[in-house]
N, C-alpha and C. Protein backbone atom coordinates (compact mmCIF):
# COMPACT_ATOMS: atom_id res chain seq x y z
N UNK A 1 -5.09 -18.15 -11.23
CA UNK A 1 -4.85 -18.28 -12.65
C UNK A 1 -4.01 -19.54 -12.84
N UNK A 2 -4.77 -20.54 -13.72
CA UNK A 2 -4.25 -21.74 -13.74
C UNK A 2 -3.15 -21.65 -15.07
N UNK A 3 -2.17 -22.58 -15.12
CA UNK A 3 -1.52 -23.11 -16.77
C UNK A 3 -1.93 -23.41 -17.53
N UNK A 4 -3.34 -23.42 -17.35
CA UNK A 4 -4.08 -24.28 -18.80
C UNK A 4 -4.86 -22.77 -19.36
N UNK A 5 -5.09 -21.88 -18.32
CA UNK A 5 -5.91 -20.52 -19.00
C UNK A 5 -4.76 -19.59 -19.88
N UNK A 6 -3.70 -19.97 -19.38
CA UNK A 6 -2.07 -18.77 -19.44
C UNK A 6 -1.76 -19.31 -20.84
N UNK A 7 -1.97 -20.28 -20.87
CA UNK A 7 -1.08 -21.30 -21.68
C UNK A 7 -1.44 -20.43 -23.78
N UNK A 8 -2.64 -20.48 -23.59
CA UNK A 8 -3.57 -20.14 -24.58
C UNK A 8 -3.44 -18.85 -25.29
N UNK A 9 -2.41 -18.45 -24.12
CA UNK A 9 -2.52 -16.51 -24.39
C UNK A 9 -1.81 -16.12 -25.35
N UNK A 10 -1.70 -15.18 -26.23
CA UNK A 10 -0.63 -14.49 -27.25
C UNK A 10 0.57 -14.37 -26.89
N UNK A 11 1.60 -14.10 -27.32
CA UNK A 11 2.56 -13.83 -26.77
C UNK A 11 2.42 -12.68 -25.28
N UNK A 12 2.30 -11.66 -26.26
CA UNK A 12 1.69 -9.93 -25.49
C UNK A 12 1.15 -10.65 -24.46
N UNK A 13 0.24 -11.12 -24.59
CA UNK A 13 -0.33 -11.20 -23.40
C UNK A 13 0.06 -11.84 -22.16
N UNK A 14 0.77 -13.09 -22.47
CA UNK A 14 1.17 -14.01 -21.75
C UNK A 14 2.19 -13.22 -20.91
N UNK A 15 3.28 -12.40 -21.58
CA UNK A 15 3.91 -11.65 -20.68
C UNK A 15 3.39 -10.50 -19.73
N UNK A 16 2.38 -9.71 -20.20
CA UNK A 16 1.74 -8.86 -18.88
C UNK A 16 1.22 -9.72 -18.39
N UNK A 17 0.67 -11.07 -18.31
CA UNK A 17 0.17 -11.61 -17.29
C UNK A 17 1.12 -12.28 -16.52
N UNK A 18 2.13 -12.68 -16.74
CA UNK A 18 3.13 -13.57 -16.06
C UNK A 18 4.43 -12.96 -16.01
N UNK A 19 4.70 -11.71 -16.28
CA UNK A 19 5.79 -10.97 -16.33
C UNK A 19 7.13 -11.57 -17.02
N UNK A 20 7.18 -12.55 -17.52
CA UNK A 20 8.00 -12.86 -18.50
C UNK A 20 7.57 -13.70 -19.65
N UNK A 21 8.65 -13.49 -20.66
CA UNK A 21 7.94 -13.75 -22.33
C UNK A 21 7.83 -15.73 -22.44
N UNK A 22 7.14 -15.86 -22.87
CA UNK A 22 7.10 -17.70 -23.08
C UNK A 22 8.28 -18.78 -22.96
N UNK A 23 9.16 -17.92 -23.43
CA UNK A 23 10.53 -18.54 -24.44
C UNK A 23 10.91 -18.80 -22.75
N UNK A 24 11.18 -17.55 -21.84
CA UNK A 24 12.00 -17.62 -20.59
C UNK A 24 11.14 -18.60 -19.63
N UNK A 25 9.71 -18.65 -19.78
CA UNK A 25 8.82 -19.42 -19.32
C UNK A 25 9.03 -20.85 -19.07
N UNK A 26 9.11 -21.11 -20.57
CA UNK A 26 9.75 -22.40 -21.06
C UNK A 26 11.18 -22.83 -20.54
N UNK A 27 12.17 -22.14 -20.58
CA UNK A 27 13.17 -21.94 -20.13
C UNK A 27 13.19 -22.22 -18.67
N UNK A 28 12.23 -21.79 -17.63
CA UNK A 28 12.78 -21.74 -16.55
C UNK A 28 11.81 -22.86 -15.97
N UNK A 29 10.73 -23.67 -17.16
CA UNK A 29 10.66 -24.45 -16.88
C UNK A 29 10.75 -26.01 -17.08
N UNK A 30 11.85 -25.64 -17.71
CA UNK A 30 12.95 -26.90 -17.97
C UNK A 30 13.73 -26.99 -16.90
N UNK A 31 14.18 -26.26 -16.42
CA UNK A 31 15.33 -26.06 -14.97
C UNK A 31 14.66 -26.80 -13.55
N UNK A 32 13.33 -26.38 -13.99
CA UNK A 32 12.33 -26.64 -12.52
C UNK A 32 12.21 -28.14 -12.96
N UNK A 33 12.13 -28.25 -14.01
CA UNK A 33 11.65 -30.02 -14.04
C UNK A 33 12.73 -30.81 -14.05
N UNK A 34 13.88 -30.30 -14.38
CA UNK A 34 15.37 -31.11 -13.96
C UNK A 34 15.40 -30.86 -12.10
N UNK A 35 15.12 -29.83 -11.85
CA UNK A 35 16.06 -29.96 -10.73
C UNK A 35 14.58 -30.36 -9.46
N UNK A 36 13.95 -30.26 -9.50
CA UNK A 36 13.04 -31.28 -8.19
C UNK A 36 12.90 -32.40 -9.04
N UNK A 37 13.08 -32.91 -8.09
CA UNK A 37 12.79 -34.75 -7.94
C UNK A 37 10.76 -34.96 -7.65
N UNK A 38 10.63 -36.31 -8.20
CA UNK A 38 9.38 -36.34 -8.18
C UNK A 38 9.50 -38.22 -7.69
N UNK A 39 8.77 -37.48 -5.73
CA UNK A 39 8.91 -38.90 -4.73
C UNK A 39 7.70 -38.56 -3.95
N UNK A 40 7.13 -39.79 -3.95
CA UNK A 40 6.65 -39.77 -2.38
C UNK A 40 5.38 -39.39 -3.42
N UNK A 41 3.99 -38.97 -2.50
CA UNK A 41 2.80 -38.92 -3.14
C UNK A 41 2.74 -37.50 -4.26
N UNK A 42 1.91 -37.66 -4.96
CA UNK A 42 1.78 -37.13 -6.85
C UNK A 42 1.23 -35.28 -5.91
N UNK A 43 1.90 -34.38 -6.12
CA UNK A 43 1.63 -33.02 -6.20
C UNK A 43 0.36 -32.68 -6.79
N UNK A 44 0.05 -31.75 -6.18
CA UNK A 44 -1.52 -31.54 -6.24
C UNK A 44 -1.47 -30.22 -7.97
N UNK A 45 -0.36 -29.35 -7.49
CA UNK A 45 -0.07 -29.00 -8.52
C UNK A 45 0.81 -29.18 -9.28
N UNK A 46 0.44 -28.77 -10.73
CA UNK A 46 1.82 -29.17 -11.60
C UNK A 46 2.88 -28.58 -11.80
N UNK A 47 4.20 -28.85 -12.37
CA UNK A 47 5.13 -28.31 -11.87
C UNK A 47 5.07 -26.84 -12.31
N UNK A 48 4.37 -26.61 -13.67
CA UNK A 48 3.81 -25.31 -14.26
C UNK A 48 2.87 -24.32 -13.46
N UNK A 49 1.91 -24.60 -12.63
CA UNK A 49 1.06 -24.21 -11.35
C UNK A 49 2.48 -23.65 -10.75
N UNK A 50 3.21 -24.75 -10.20
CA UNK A 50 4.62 -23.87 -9.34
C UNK A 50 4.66 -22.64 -9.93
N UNK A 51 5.29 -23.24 -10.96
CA UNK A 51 6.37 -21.98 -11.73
C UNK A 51 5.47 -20.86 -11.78
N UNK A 52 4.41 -20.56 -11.95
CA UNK A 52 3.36 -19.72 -12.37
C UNK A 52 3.06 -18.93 -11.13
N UNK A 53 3.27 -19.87 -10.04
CA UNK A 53 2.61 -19.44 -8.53
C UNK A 53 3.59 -18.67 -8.16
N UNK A 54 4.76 -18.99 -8.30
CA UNK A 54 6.32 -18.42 -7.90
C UNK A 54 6.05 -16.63 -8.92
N UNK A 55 5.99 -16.90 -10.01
CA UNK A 55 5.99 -15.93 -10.74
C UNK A 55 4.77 -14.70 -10.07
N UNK A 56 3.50 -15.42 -9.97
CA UNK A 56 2.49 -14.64 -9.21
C UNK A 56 2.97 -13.74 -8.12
N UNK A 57 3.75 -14.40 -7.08
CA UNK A 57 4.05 -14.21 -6.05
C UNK A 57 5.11 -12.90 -6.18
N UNK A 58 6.42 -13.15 -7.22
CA UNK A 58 7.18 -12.38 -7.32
C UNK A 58 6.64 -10.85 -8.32
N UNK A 59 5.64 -11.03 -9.50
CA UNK A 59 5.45 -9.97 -9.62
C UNK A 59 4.20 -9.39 -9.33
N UNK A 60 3.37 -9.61 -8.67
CA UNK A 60 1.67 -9.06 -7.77
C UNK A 60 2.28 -8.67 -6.37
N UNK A 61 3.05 -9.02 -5.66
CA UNK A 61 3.51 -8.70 -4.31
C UNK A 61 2.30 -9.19 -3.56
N UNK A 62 1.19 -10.65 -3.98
CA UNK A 62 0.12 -11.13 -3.38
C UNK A 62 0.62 -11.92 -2.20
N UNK A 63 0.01 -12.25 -1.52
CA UNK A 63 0.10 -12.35 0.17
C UNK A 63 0.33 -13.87 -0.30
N UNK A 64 0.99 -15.03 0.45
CA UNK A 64 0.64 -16.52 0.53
C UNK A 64 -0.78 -16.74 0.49
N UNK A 65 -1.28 -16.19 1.61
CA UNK A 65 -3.14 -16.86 1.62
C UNK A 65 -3.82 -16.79 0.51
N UNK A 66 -3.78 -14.85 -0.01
CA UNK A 66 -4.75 -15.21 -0.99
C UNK A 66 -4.03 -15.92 -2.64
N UNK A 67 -2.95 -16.56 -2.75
CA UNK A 67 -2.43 -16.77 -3.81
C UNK A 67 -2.83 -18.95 -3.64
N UNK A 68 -2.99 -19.17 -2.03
CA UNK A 68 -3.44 -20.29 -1.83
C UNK A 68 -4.68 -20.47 -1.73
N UNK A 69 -5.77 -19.35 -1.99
CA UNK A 69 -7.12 -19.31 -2.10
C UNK A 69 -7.14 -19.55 -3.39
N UNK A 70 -7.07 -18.87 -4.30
CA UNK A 70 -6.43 -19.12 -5.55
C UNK A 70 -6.40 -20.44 -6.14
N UNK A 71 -5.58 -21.13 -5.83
CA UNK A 71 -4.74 -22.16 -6.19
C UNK A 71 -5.55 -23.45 -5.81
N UNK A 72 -6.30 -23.15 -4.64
CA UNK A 72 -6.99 -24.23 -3.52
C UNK A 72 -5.91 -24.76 -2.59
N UNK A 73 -5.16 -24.60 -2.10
CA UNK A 73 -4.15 -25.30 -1.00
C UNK A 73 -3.87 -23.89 -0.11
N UNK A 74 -2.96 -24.41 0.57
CA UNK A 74 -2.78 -23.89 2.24
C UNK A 74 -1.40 -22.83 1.47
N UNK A 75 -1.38 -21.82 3.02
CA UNK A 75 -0.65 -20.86 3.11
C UNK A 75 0.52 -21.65 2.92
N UNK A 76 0.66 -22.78 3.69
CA UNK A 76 1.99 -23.38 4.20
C UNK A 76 2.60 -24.21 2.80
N UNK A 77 1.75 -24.84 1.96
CA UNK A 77 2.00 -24.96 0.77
C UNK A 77 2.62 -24.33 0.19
N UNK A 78 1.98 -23.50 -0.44
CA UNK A 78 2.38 -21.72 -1.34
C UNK A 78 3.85 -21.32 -0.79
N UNK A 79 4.25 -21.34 0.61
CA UNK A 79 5.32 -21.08 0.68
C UNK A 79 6.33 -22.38 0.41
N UNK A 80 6.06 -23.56 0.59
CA UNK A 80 7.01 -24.34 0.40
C UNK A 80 7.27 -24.41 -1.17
N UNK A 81 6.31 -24.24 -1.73
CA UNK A 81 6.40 -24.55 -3.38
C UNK A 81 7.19 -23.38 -3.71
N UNK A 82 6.88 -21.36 -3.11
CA UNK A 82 8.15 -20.85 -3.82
C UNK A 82 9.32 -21.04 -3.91
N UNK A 83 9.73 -21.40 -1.89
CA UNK A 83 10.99 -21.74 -1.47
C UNK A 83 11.39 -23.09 -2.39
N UNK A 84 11.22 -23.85 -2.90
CA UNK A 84 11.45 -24.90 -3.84
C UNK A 84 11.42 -24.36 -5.19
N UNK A 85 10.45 -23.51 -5.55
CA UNK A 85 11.08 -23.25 -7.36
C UNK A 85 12.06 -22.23 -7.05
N UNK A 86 12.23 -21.14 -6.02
CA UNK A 86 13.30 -20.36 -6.19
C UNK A 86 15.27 -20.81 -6.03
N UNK A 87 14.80 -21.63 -4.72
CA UNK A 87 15.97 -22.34 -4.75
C UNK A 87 16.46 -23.23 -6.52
N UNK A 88 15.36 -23.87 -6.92
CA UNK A 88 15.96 -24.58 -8.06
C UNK A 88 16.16 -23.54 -9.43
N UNK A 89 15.83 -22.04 -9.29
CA UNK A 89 16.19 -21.34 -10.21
C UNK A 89 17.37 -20.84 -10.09
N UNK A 90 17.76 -20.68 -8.52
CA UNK A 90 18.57 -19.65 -7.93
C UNK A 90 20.35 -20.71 -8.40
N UNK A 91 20.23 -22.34 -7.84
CA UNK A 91 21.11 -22.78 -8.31
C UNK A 91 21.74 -23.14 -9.44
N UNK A 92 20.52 -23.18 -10.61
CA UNK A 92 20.80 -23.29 -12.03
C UNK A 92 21.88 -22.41 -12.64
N UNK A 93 22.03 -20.80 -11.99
CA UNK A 93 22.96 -20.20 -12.17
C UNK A 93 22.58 -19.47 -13.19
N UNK A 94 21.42 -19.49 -14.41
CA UNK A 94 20.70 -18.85 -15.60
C UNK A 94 19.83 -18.21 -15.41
N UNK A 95 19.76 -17.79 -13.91
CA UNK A 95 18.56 -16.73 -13.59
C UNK A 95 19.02 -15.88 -12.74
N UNK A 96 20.12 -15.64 -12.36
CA UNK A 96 20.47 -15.13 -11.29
C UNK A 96 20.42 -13.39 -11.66
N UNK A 97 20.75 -12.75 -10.88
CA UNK A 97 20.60 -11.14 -10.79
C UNK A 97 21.95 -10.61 -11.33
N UNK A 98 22.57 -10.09 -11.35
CA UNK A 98 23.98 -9.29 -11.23
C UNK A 98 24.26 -9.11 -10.30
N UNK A 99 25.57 -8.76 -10.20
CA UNK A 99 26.24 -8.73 -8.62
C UNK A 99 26.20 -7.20 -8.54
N UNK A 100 26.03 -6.56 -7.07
CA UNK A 100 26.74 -5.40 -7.11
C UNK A 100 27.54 -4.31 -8.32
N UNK A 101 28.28 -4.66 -8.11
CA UNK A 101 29.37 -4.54 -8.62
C UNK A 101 29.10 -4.25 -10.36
N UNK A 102 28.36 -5.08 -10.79
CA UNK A 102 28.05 -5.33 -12.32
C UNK A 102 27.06 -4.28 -12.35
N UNK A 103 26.23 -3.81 -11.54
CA UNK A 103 25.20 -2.66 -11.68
C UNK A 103 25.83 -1.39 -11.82
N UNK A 104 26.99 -0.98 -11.51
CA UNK A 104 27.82 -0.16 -10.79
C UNK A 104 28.68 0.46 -12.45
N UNK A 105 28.55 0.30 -12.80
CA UNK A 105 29.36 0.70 -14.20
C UNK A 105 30.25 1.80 -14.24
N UNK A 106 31.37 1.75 -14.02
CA UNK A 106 32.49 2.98 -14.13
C UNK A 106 31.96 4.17 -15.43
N UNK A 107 31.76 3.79 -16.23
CA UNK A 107 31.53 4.79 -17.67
C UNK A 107 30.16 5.58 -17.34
N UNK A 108 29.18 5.03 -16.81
CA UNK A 108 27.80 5.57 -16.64
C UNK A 108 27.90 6.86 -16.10
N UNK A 109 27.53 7.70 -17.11
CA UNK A 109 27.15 9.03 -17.16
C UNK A 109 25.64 9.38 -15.91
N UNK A 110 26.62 10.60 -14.91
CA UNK A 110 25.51 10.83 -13.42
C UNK A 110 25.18 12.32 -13.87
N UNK A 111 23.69 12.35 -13.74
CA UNK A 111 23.17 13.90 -14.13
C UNK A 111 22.54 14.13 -12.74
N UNK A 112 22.93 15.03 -12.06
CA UNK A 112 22.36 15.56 -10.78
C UNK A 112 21.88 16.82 -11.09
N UNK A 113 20.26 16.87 -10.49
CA UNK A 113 19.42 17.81 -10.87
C UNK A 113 18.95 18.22 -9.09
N UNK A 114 19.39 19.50 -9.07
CA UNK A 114 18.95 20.16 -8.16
C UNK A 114 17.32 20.98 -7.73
N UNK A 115 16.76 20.86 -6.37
CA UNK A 115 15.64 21.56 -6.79
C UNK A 115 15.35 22.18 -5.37
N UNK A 116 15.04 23.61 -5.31
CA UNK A 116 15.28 23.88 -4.05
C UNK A 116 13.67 24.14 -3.65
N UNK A 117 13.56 23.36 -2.88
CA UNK A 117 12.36 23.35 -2.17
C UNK A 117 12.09 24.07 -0.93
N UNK A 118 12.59 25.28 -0.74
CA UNK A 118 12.31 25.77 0.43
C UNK A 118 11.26 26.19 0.67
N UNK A 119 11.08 26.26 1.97
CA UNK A 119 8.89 26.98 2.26
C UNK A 119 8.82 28.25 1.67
N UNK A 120 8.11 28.80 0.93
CA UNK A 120 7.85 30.13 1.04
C UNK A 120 6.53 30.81 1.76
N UNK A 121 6.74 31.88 2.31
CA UNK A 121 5.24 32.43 3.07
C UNK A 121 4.63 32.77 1.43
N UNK A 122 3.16 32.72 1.88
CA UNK A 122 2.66 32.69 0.86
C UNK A 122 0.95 33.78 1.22
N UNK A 123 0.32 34.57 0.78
CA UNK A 123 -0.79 35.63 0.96
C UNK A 123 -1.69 34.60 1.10
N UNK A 124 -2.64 34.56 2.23
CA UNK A 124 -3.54 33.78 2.89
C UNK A 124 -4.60 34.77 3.06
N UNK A 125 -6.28 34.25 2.48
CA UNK A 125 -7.42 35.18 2.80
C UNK A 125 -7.08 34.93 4.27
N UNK A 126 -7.83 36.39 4.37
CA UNK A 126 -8.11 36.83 5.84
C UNK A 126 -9.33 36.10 6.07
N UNK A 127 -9.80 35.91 7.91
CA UNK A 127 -10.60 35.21 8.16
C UNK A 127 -11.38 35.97 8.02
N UNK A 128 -13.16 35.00 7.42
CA UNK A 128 -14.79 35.73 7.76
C UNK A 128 -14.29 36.21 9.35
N UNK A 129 -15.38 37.11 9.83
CA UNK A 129 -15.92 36.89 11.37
C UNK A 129 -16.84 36.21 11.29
N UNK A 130 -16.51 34.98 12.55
CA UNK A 130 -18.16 33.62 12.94
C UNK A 130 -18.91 34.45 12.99
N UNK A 131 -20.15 33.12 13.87
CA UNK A 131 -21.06 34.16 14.04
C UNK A 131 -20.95 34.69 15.64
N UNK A 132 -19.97 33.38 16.53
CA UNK A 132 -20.04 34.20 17.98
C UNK A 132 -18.87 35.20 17.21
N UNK A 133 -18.13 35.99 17.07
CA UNK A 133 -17.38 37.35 17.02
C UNK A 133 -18.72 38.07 16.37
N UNK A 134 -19.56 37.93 15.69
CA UNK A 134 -21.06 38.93 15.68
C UNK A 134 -21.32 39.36 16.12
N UNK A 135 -21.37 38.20 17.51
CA UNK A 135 -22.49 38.23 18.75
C UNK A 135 -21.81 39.91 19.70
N UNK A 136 -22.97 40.50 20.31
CA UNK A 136 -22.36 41.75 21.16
C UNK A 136 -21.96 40.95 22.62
N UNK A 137 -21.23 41.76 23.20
CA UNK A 137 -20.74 41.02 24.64
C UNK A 137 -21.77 41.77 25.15
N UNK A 138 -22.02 40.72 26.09
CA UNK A 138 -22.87 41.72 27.30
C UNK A 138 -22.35 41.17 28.48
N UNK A 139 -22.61 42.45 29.63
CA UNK A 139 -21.93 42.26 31.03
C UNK A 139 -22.97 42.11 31.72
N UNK A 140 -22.64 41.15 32.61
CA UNK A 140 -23.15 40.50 33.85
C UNK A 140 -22.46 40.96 35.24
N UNK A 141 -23.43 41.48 36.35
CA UNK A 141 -22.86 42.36 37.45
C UNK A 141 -21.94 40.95 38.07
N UNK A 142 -21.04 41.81 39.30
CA UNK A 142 -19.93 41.03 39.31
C UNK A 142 -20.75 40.39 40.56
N UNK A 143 -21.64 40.40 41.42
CA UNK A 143 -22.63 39.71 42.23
C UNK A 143 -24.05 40.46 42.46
N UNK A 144 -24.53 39.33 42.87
CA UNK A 144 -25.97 39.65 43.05
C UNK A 144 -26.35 40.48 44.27
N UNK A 145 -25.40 40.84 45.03
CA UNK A 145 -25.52 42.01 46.49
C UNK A 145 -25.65 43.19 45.85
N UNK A 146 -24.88 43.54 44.19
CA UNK A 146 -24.41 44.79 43.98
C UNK A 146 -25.77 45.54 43.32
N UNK A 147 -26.47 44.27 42.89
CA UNK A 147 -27.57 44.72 41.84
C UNK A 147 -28.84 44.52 42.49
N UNK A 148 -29.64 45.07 41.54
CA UNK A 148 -31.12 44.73 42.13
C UNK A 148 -32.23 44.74 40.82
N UNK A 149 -33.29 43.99 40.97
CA UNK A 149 -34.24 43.66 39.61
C UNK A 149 -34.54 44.79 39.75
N UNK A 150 -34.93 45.25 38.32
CA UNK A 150 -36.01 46.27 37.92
C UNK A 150 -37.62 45.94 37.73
N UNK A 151 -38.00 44.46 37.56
CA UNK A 151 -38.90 44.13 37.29
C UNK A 151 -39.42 42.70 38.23
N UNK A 152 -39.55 43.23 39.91
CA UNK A 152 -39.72 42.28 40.57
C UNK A 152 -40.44 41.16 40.11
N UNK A 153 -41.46 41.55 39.69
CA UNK A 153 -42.49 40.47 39.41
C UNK A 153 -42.17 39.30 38.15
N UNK A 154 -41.04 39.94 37.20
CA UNK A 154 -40.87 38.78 36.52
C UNK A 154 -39.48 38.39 36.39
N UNK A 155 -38.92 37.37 37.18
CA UNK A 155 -37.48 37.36 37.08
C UNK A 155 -36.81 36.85 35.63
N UNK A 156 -37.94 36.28 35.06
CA UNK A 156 -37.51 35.85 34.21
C UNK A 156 -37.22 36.90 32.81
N UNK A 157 -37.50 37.69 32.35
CA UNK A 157 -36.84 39.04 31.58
C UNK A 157 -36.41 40.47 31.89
N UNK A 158 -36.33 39.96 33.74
CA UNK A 158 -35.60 41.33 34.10
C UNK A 158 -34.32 41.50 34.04
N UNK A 159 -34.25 43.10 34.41
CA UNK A 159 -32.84 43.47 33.92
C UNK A 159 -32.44 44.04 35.06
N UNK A 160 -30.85 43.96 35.17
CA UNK A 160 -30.09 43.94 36.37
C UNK A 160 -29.97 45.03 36.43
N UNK A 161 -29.90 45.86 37.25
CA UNK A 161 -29.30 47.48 37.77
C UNK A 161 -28.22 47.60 38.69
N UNK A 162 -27.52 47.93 38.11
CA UNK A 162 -26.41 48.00 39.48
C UNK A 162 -26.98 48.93 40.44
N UNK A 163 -26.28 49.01 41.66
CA UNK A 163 -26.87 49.86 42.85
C UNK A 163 -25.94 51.03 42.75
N UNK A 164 -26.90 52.45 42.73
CA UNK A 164 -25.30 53.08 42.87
C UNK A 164 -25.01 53.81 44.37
N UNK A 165 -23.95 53.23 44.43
CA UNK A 165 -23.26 54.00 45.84
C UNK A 165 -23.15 54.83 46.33
């Protein structure tokens, strides 16, 4: 997403797409154009591409590569250009975070809500029976000395007899 498509957008819009409102846009990119210097061969992107790329980066949680697929330039780019607009936001001193301390507010009212999550046993269907617990057991003699065919001639559906003693 280039500066020239962003640029065009409504207010509303411009901020869900870039996570901050125009005014701060503008704002933070006045800071960026004071504080890098412009030497040596002409940047491929503009300083608005930065600011935009930086912004991408910080609110999509998008990877370097695909934000330099994007853009058309290298991983190694993408990172030098955040590390350069963040540093020049970070020293301006008008963007910075709160300290500790300032988050921390003595007066702020703490509501602690308890919730007791312990396991409870709980009534579980009983199991079907498969189909092997269907099946009948059948016994097989404990060797072949003990038994003898009933049906010499066909071993193949005879039935075992035990011998009796």
């Amino acid at each position: 997403m280039r500066y020239e498509t962003v640029k065009n957008l409504k207010d509303e819009a411009f901020k869900r797409s870039t996570g901050v409102s125009r005014a701060m846009f503008e704002k933070m990119l006045t800071v960026v154009k004071k504080g890098l210097r412009d030497f040596g061969r002409r940047p491929k992107l503009s300083r608005e591409d930065q600011l935009l790329m930086t912004l991408m980066y910080w609110r999509e949680y998008r990877t370097e590569f695909h934000i330099g697929l994007t853009y058309g330039v290298s991983e190694a780019t993408v990172c030098r250009n955040i590390k350069k607009i963040e540093n020049v936001l970070m020293k301006s001193g008008e963007f910075r975070l709160p300290g500790k301390k300032a988050l921390q507010a003595s007066d702020t009212l703490i509501e602690v809500i308890l919730i007791d999550a312990t396991e409870q046993p709980i009534e579980r269907p009983k199991k079907a029976k498969t189909a092997l617990q269907w099946q009948k057991e059948t016994t097989y003699p404990k060797s072949a000395v003990d038994c003898e065919l009933q049906d010499p001639g066909n071993n193949r559906y005879s039935i075992w007899n035990r011998k009796q003693a």
